[in-house]
C-alpha atoms as a PDB file:
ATOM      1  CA  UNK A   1      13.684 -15.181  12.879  1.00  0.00           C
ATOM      2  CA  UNK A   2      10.368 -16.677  13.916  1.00  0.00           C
ATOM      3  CA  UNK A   3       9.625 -20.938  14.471  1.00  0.00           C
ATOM      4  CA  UNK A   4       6.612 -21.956  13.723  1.00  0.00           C
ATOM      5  CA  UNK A   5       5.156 -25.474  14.199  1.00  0.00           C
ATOM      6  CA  UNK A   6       4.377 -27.088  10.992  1.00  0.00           C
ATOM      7  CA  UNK A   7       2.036 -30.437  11.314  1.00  0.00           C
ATOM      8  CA  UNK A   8       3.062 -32.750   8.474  1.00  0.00           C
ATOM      9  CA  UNK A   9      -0.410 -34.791   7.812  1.00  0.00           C
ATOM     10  CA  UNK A  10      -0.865 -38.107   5.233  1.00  0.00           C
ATOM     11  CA  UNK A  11      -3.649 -39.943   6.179  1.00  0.00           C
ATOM     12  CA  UNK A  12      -2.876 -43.255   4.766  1.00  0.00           C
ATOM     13  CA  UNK A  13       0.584 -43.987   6.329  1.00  0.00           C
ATOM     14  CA  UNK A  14      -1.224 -42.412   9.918  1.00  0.00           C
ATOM     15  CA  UNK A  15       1.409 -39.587   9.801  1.00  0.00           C
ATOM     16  CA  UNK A  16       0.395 -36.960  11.959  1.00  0.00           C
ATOM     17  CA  UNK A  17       3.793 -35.063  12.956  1.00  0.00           C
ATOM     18  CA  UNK A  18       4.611 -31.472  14.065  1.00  0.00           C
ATOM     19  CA  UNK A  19       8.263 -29.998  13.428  1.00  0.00           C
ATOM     20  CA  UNK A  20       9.236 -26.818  14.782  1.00  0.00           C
ATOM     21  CA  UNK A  21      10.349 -24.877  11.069  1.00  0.00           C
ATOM     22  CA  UNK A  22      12.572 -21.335  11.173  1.00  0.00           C
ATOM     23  CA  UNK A  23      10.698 -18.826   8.927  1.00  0.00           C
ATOM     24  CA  UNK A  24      14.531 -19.165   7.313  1.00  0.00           C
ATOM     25  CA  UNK A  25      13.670 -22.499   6.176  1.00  0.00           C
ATOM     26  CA  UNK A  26      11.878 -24.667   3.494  1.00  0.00           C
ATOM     27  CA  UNK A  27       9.307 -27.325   5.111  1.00  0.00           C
ATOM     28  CA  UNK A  28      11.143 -30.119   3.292  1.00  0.00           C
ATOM     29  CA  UNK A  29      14.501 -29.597   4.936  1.00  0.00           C
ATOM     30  CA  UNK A  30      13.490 -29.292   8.074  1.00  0.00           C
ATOM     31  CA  UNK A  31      11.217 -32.344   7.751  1.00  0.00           C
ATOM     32  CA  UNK A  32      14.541 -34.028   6.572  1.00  0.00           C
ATOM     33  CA  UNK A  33      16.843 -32.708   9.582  1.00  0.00           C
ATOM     34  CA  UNK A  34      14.463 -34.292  11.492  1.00  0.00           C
ATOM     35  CA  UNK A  35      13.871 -37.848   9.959  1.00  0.00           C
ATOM     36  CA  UNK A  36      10.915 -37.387   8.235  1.00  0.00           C
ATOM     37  CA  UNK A  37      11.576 -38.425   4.618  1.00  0.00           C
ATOM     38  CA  UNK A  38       9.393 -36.676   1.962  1.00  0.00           C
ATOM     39  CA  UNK A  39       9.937 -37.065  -1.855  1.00  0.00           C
ATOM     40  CA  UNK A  40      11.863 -34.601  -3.582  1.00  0.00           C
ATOM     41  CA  UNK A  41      13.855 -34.082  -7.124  1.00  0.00           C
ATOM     42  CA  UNK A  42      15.053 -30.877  -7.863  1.00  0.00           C
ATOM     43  CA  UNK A  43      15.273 -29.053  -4.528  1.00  0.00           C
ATOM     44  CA  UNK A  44      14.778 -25.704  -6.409  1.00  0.00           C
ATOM     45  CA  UNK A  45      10.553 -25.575  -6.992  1.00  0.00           C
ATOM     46  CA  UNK A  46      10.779 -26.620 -10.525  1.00  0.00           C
ATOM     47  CA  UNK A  47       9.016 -29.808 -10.606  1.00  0.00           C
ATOM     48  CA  UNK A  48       6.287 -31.249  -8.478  1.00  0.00           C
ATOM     49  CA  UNK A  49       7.585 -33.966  -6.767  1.00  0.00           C
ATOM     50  CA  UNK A  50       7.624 -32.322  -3.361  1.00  0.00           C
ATOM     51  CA  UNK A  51       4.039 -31.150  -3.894  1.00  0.00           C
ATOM     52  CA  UNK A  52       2.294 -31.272  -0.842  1.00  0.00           C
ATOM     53  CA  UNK A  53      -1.529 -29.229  -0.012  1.00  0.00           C
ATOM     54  CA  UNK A  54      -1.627 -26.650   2.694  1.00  0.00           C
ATOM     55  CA  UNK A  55      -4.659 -27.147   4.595  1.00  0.00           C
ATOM     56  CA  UNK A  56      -4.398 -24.668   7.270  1.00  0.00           C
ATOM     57  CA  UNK A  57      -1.811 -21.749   7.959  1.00  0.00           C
ATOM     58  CA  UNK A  58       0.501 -19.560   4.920  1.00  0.00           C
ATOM     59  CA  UNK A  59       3.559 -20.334   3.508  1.00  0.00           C
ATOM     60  CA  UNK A  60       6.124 -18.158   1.109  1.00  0.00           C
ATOM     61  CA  UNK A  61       7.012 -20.241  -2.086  1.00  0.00           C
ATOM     62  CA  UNK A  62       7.264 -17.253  -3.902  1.00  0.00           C
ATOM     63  CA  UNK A  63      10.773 -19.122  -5.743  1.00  0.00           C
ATOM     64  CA  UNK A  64       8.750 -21.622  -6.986  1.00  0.00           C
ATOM     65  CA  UNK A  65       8.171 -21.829 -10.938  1.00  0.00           C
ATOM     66  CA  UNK A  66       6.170 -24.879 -11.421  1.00  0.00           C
ATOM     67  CA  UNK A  67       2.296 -24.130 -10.127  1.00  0.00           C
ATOM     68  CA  UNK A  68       0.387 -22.104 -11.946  1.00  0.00           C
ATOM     69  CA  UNK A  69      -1.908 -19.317 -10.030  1.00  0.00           C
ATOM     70  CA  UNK A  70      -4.707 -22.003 -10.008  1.00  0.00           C
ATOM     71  CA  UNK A  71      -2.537 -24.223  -8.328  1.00  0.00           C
ATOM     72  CA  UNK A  72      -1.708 -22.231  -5.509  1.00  0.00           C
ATOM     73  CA  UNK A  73      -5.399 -20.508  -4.716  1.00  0.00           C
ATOM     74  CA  UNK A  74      -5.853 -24.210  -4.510  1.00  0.00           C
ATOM     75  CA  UNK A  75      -3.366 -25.095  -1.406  1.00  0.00           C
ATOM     76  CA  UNK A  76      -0.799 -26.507  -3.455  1.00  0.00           C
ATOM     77  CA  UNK A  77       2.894 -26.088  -2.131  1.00  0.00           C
ATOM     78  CA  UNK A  78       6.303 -27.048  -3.071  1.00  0.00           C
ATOM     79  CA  UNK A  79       7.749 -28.097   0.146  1.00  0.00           C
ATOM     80  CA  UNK A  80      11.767 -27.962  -1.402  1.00  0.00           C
ATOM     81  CA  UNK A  81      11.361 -23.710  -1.591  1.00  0.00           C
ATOM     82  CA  UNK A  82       7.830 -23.235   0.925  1.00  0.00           C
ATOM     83  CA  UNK A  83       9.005 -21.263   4.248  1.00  0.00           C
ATOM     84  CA  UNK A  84       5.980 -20.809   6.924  1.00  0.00           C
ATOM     85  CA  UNK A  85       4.993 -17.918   7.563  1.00  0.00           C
ATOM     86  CA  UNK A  86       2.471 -18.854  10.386  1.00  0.00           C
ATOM     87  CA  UNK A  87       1.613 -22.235  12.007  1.00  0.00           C
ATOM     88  CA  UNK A  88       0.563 -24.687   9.193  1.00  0.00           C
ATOM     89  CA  UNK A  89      -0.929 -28.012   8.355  1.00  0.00           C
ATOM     90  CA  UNK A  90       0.264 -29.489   5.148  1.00  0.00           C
ATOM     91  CA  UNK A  91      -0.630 -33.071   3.416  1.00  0.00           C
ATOM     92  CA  UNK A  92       2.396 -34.583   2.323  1.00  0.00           C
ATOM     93  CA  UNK A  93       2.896 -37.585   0.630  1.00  0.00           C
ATOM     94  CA  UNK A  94       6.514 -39.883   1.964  1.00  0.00           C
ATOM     95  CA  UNK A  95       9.491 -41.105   0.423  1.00  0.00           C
ATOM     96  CA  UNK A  96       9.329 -44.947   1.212  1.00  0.00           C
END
């Protein structure tokens, strides 16, 4: 099992956080074991509510159903089912 350090980024709330996330493990519950409360719905990569845009790094969503090809050539994610597969930066948006 490899940890890699994921940097959780939203500009507007001046989040700028970096979790250590087992290749085992989906962004968003890791980011939830450790306090930081993103929006989610489903939990299974069906809907979009978890959505969050890789900027830097790879992830494995390959569960997901919801984004289209487009979508993910783009940077989009679903953090519920994305597992790291190197160091990453992702844009999130927060569960208030």
């Amino acid at each position: 099992m490899a940890i890699y350090k994921v940097t959780l980024i939203n500009n507007a709330h001046e989040l700028a956080q970096t979790i250590d996330v087992p290749d085992t493990e989906s962004i968003l519950d890791e980011a939830y074991e450790q306090g930081i409360k993103l929006p989610f719905e489903c939990a299974v990569g069906a809907c979009a509510t978890c959505e969050g845009k890789l900027v830097t790094g790879s992830v494995d969503q390959s569960e997901q159903i919801f984004l289209n090809d487009n979508q993910i050539a783009a940077g989009h994610v679903l953090l519920c089912v994305a597992k790291p597969t190197s160091d990453c930066t992702v844009e999130v948006e927060l569960d208030h």
